[in-house]
N, C-alpha and C. Protein backbone atom coordinates (compact mmCIF):
# COMPACT_ATOMS: atom_id res chain seq x y z
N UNK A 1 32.86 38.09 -17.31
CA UNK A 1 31.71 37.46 -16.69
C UNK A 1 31.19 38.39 -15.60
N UNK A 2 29.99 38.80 -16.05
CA UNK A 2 29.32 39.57 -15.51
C UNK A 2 28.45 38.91 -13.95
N UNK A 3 28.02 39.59 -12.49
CA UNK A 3 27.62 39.08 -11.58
C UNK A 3 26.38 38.37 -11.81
N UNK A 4 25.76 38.65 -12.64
CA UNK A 4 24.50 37.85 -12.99
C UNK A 4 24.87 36.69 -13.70
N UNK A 5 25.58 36.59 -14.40
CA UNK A 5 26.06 35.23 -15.13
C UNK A 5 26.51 33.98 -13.70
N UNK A 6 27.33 34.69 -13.00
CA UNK A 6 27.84 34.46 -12.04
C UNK A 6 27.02 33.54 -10.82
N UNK A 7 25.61 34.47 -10.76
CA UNK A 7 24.71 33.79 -9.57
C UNK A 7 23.96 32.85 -10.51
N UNK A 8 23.94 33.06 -12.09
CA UNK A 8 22.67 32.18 -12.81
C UNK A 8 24.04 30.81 -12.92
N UNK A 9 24.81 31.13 -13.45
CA UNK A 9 25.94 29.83 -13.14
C UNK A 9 25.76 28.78 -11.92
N UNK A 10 25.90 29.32 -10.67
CA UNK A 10 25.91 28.96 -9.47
C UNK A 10 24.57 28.43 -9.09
N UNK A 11 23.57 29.10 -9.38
CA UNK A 11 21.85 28.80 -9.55
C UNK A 11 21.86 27.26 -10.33
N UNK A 12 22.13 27.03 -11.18
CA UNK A 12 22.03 25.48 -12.00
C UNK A 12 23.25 25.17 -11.33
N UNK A 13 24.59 25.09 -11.10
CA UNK A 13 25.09 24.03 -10.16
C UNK A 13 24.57 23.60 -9.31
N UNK A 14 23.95 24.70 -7.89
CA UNK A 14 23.24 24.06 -7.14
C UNK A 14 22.25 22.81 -7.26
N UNK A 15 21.28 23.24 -8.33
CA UNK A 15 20.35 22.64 -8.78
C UNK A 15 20.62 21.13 -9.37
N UNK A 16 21.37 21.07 -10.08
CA UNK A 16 22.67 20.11 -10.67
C UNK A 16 22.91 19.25 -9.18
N UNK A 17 23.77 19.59 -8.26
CA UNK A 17 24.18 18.95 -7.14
C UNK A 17 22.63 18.83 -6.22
N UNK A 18 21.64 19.55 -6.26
CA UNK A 18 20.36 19.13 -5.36
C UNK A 18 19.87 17.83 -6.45
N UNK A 19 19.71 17.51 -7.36
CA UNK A 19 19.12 16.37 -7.47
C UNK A 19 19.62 15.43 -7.90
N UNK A 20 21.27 15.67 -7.93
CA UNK A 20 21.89 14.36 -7.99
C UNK A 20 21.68 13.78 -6.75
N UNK A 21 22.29 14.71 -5.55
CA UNK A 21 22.45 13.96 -3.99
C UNK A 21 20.87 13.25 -3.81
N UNK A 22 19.96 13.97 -3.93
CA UNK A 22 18.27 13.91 -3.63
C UNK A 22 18.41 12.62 -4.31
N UNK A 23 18.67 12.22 -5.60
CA UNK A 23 18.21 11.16 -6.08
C UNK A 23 18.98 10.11 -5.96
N UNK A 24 20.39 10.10 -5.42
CA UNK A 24 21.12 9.42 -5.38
C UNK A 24 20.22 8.43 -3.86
N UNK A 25 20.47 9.63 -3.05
CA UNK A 25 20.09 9.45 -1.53
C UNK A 25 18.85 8.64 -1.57
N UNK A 26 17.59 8.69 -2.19
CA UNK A 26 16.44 8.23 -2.09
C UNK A 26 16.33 7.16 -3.08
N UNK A 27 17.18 6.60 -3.80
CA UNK A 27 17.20 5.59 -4.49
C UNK A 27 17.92 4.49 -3.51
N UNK A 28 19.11 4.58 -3.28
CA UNK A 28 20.21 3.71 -2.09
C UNK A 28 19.06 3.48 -0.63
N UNK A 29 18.19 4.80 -0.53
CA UNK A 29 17.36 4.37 0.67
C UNK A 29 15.99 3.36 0.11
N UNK A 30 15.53 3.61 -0.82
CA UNK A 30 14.37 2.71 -1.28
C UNK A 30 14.90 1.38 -1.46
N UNK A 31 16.20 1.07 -1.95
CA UNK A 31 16.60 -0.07 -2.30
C UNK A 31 16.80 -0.55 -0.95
N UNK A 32 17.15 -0.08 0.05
CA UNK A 32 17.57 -0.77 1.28
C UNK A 32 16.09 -0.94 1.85
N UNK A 33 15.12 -0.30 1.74
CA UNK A 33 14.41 -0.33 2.20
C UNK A 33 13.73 -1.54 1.97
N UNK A 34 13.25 -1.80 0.59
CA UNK A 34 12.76 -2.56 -0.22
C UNK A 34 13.39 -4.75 0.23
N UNK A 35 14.54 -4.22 0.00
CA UNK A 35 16.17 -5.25 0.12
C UNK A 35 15.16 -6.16 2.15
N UNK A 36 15.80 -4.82 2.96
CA UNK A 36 15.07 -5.48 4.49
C UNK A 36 13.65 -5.60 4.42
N UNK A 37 12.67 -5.20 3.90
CA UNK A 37 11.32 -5.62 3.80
C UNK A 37 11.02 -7.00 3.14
N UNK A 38 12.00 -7.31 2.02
CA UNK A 38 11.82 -8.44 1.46
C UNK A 38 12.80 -9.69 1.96
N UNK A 39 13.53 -9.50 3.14
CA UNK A 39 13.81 -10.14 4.38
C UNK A 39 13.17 -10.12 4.88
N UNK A 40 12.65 -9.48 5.46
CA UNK A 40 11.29 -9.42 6.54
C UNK A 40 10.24 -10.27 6.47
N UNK A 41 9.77 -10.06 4.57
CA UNK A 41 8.67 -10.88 4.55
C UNK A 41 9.14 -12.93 4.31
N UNK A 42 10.42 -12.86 3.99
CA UNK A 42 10.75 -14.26 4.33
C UNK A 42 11.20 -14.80 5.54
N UNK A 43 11.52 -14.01 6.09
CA UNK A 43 11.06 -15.09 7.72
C UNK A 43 9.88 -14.65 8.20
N UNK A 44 8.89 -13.69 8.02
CA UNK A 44 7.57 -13.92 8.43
C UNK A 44 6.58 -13.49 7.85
N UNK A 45 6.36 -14.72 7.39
CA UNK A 45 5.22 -14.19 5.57
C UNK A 45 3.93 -13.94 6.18
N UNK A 46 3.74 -14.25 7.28
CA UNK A 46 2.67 -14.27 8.16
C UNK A 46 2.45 -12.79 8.86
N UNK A 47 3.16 -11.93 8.17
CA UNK A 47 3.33 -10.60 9.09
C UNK A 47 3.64 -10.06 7.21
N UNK A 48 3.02 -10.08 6.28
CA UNK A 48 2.69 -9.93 5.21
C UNK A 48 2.37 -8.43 4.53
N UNK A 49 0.93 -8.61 5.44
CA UNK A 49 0.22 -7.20 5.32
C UNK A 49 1.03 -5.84 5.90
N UNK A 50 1.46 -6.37 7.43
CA UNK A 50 1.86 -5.23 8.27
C UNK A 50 3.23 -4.85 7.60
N UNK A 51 3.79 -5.78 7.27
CA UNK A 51 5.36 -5.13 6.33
C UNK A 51 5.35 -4.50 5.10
N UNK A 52 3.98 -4.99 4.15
CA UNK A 52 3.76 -4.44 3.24
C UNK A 52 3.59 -3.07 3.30
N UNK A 53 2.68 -3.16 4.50
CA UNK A 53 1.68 -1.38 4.40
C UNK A 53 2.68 -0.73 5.03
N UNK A 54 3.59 -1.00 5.97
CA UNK A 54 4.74 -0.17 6.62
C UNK A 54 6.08 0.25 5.49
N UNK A 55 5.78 -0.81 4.47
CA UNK A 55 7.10 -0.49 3.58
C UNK A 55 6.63 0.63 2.70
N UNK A 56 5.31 0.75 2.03
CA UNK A 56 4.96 1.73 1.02
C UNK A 56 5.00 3.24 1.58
N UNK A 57 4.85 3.25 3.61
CA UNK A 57 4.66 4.50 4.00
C UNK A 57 5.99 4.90 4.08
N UNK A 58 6.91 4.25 4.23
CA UNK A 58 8.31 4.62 4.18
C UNK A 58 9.03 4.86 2.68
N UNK A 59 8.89 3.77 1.90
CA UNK A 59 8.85 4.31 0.63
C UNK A 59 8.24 5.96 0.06
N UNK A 60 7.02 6.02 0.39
CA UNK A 60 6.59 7.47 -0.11
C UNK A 60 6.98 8.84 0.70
N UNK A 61 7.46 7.79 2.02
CA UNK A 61 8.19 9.36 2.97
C UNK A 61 9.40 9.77 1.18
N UNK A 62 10.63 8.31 1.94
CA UNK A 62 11.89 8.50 0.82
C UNK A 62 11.49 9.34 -0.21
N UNK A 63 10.24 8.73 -0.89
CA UNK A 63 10.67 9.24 -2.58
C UNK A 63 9.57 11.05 -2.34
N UNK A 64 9.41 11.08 -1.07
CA UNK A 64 8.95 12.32 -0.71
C UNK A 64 10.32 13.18 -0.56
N UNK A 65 11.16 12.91 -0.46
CA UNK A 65 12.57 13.61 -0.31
C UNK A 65 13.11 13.68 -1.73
N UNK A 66 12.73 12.98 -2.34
CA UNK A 66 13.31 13.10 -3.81
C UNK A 66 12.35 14.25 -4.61
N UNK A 67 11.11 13.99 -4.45
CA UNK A 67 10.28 15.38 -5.08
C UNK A 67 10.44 16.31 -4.37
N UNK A 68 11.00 16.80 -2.97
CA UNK A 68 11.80 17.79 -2.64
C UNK A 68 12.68 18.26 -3.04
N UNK A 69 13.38 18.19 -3.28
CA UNK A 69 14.79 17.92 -3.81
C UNK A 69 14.64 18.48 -5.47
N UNK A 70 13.40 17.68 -5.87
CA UNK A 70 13.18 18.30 -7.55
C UNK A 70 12.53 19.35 -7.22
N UNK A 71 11.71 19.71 -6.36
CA UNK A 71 11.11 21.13 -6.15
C UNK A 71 12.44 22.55 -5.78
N UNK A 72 13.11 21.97 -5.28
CA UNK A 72 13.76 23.06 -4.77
C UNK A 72 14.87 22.88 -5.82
N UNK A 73 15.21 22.03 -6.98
CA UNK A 73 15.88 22.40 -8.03
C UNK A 73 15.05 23.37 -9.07
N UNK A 74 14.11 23.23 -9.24
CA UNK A 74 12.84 24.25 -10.02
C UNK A 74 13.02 25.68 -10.19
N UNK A 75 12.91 25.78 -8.26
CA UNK A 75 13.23 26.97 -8.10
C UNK A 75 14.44 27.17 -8.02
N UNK A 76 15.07 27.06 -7.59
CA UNK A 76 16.72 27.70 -7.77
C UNK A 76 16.90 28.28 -9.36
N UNK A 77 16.07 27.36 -10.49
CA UNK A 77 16.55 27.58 -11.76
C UNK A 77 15.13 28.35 -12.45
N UNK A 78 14.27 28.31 -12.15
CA UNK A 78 13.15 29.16 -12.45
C UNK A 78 12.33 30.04 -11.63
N UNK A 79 12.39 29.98 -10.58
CA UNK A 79 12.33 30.85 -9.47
C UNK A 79 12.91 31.55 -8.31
N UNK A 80 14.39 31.85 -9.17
CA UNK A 80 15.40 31.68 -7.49
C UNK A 80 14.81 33.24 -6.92
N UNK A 81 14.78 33.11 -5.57
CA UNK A 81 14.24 34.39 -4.89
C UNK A 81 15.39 35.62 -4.85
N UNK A 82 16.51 35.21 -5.20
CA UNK A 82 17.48 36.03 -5.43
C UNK A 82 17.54 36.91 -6.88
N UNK A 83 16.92 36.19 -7.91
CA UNK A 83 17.57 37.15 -8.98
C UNK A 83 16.54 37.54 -8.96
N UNK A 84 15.51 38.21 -8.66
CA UNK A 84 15.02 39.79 -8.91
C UNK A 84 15.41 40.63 -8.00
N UNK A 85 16.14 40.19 -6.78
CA UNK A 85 17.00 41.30 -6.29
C UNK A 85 18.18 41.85 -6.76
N UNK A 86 19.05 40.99 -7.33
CA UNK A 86 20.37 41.22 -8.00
C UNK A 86 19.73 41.53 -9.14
N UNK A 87 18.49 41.17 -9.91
CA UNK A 87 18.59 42.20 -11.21
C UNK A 87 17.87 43.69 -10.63
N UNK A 88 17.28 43.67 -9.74
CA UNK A 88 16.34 45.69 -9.75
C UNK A 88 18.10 46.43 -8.94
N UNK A 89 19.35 45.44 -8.39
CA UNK A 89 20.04 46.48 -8.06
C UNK A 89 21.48 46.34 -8.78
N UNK A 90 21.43 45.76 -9.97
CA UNK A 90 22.45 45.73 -10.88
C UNK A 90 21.51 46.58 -12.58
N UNK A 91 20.99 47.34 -11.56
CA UNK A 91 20.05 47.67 -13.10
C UNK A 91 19.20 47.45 -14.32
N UNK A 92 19.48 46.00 -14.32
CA UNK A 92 18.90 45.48 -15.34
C UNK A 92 16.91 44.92 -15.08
């Protein structure tokens, strides 16, 4: 096993472990999120709107961490900034 096998190996683990945690993380947070908002709105249905519109901006932060998370798996596996350095000085 050659060093390039080596970093392209390591390149998809990363990637592998970035969007399990990313999606794990932003699913457990939407659900909690979702879970206390829909407490919220039963003891004060009268505060409706303001929990609504506060839950979707928090929601799209969260699932803004999850399309992070898929962005920076992308690159690691189709753009890692590393392998055109390790390939122009391993020769290939």
């Amino acid at each position: 096993m050659n060093t390039l096998t080596i970093i392209a190996a390591i390149s998809i683990f990363t990637a592998g472990i970035t969007m399990g945690i990313g999606s794990i993380g932003s699913a457990l947070g939407e659900g909690r999120a979702l879970s206390q908002a829909l407490i919220a709105l039963a003891q004060q249905p009268d505060e409706a709107n303001t929990i609504t519109r506060t839950l979707f901006v928090g929601m799209a932060l969260i699932e803004s961490t999850s399309i992070y998370c898929l962005v920076i798996s992308l690159i690691l596996i189709f753009a890692n900034p590393f392998w055109g350095y390790f390939l122009s000085h391993s020769g290939g």
